[in-house]
Protein backbone atom coordinates (compact mmCIF):
# COMPACT_ATOMS: atom_id res chain seq x y z
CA UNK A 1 225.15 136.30 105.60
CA UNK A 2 222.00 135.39 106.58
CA UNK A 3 218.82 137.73 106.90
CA UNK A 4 217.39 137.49 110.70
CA UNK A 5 214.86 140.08 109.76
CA UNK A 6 212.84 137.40 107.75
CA UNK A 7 210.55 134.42 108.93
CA UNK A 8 209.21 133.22 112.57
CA UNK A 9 210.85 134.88 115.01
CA UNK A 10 210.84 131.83 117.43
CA UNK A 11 212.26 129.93 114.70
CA UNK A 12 215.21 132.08 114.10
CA UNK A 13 215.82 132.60 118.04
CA UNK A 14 215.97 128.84 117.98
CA UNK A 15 218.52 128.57 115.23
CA UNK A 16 220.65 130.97 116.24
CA UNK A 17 220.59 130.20 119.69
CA UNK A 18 220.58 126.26 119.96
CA UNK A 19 224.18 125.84 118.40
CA UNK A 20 225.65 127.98 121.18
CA UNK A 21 223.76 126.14 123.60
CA UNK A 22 224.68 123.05 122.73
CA UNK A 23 228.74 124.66 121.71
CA UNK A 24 228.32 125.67 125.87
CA UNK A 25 226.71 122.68 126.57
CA UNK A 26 230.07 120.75 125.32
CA UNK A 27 232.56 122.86 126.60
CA UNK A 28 231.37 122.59 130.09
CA UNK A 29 231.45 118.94 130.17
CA UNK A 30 234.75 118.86 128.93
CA UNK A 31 236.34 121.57 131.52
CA UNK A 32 234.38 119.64 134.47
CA UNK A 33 235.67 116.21 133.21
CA UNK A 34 239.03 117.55 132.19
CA UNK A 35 239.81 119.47 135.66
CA UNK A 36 238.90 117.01 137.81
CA UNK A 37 240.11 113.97 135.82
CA UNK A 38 243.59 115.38 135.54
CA UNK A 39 244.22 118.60 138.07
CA UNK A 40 242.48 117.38 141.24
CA UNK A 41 240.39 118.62 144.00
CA UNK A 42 242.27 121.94 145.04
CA UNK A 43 242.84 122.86 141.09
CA UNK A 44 238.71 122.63 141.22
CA UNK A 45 238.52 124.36 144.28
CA UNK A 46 240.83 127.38 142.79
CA UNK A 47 238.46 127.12 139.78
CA UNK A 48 235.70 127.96 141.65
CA UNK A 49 237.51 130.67 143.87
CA UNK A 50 238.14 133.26 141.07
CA UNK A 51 234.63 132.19 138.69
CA UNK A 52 233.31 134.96 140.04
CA UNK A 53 235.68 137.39 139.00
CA UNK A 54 236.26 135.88 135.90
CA UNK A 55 232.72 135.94 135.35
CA UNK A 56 232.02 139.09 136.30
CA UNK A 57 234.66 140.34 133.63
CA UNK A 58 234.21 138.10 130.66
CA UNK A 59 230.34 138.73 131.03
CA UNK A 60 230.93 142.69 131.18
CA UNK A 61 233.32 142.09 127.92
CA UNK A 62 230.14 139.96 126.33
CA UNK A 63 227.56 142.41 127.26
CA UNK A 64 229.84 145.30 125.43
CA UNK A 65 229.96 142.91 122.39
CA UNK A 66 226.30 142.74 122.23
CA UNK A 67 225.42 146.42 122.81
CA UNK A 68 228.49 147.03 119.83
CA UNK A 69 226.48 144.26 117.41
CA UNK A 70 223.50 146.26 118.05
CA UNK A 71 224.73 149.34 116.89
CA UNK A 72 225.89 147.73 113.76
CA UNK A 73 222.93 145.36 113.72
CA UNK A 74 220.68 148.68 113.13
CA UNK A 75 223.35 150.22 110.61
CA UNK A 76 223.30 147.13 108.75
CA UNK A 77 219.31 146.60 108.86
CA UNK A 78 219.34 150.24 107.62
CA UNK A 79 221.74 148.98 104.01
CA UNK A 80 224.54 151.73 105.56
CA UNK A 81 226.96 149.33 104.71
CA UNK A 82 229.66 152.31 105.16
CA UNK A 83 228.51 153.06 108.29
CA UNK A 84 228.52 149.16 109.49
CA UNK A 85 232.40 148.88 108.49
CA UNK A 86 232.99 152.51 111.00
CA UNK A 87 230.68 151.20 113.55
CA UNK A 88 232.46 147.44 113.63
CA UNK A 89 235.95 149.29 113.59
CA UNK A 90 234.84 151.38 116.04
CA UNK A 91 233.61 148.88 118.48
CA UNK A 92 236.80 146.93 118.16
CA UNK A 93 238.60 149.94 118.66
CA UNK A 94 236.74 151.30 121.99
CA UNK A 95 236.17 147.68 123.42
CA UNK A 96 240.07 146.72 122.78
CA UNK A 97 240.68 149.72 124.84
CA UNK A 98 238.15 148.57 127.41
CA UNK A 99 239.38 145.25 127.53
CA UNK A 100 243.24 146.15 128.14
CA UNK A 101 242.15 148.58 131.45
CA UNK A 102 240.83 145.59 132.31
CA UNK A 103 243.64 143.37 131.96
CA UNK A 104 245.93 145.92 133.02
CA UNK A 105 244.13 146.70 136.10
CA UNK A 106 243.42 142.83 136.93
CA UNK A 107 247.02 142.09 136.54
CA UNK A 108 248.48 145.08 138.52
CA UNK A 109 245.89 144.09 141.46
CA UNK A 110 245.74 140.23 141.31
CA UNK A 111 246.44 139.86 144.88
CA UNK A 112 244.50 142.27 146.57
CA UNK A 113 241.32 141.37 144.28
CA UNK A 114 242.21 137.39 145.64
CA UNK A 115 242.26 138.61 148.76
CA UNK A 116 239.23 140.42 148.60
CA UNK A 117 237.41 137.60 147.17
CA UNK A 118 238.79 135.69 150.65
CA UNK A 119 240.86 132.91 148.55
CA UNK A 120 242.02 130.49 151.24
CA UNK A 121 245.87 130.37 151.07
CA UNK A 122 246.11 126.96 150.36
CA UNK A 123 244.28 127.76 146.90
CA UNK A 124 246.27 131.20 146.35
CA UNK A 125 249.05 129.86 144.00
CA UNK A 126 246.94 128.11 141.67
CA UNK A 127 244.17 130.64 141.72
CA UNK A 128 246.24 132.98 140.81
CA UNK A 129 248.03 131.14 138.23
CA UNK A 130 244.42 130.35 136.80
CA UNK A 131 243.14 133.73 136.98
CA UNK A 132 246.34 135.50 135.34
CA UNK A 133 245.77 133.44 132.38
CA UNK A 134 241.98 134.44 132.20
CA UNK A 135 242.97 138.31 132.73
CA UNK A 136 245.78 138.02 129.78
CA UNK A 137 243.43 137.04 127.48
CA UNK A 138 240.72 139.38 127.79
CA UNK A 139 241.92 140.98 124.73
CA UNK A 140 241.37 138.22 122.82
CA UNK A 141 238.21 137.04 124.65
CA UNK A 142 236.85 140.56 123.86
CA UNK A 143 237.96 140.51 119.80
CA UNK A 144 236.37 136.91 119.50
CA UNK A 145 233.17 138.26 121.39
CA UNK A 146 233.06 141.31 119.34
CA UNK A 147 233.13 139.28 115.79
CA UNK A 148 231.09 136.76 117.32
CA UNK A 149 228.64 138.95 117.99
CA UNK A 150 228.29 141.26 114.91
């Protein structure tokens, strides 16, 4: 593992941060090219209907992830190494929790949070479809966040 306590500041920033860029960077071109090479207009359009929801929730889930790896980030810098392993298991434990309200919720509401959001009704079948499949997987958008992170 490599020590981000150690050397230029900008330089490490850079390093760390400049893969994920570029990682973000990539998959954006492919879901733009991919969505409206093969799915069309209103699959776009259906896209764009729920990305603020999705966003919203995915960016809550990230912003837990990063508060958890600072926690263990601190425990770690501090050579607890005990206290790192509770900390980690503890942030998977609380933010798994976290993230199945979430999907939970999301799923149980789907329609009213659409309609809320003023979907059109010709997008309502595939934003929904699109959206279920982002809500299901917070779980596992959360655990990959979490390791990610710390």
């Amino acid at each position: 593992m490599k020590d981000l306590t150690k050397g230029k500041p900008a330089t490490l920033i850079l390093a760390f941060a400049l893969p994920i860029f570029f990682a973000n960077l990539l998959q954006l071109t492919y879901s733009l090219v991919d969505t409206r090479t093969f799915l069309g207009e209103d699959a776009l359009a259906a896209v764009g209907a729920t990305t603020t929801l999705s966003n919203l929730i995915i960016g809550f889930l990230q912003g837990l992830s990063g508060g958890f790896a600072i926690i263990i980030a601190q425990k770690f810098g501090a050579k607890d190494y005990k206290s790192v392993k509770k900390s980690f298991a503890m942030s998977l434990t609380m933010g798994t929790g976290i993230a199945l309200f979430f999907t939970v919720f999301g799923l149980l509401f789907l329609q009213p949070i659409l309609n809320i959001l003023n979907v059109p009704a010709n997008l309502m079948g595939t934003a929904k479809s699109y959206i279920f499949v982002i809500i299901a997987g917070l779980v596992a958008t959360f655990l990959y966040d979490a390791c990610a992170a710390a």
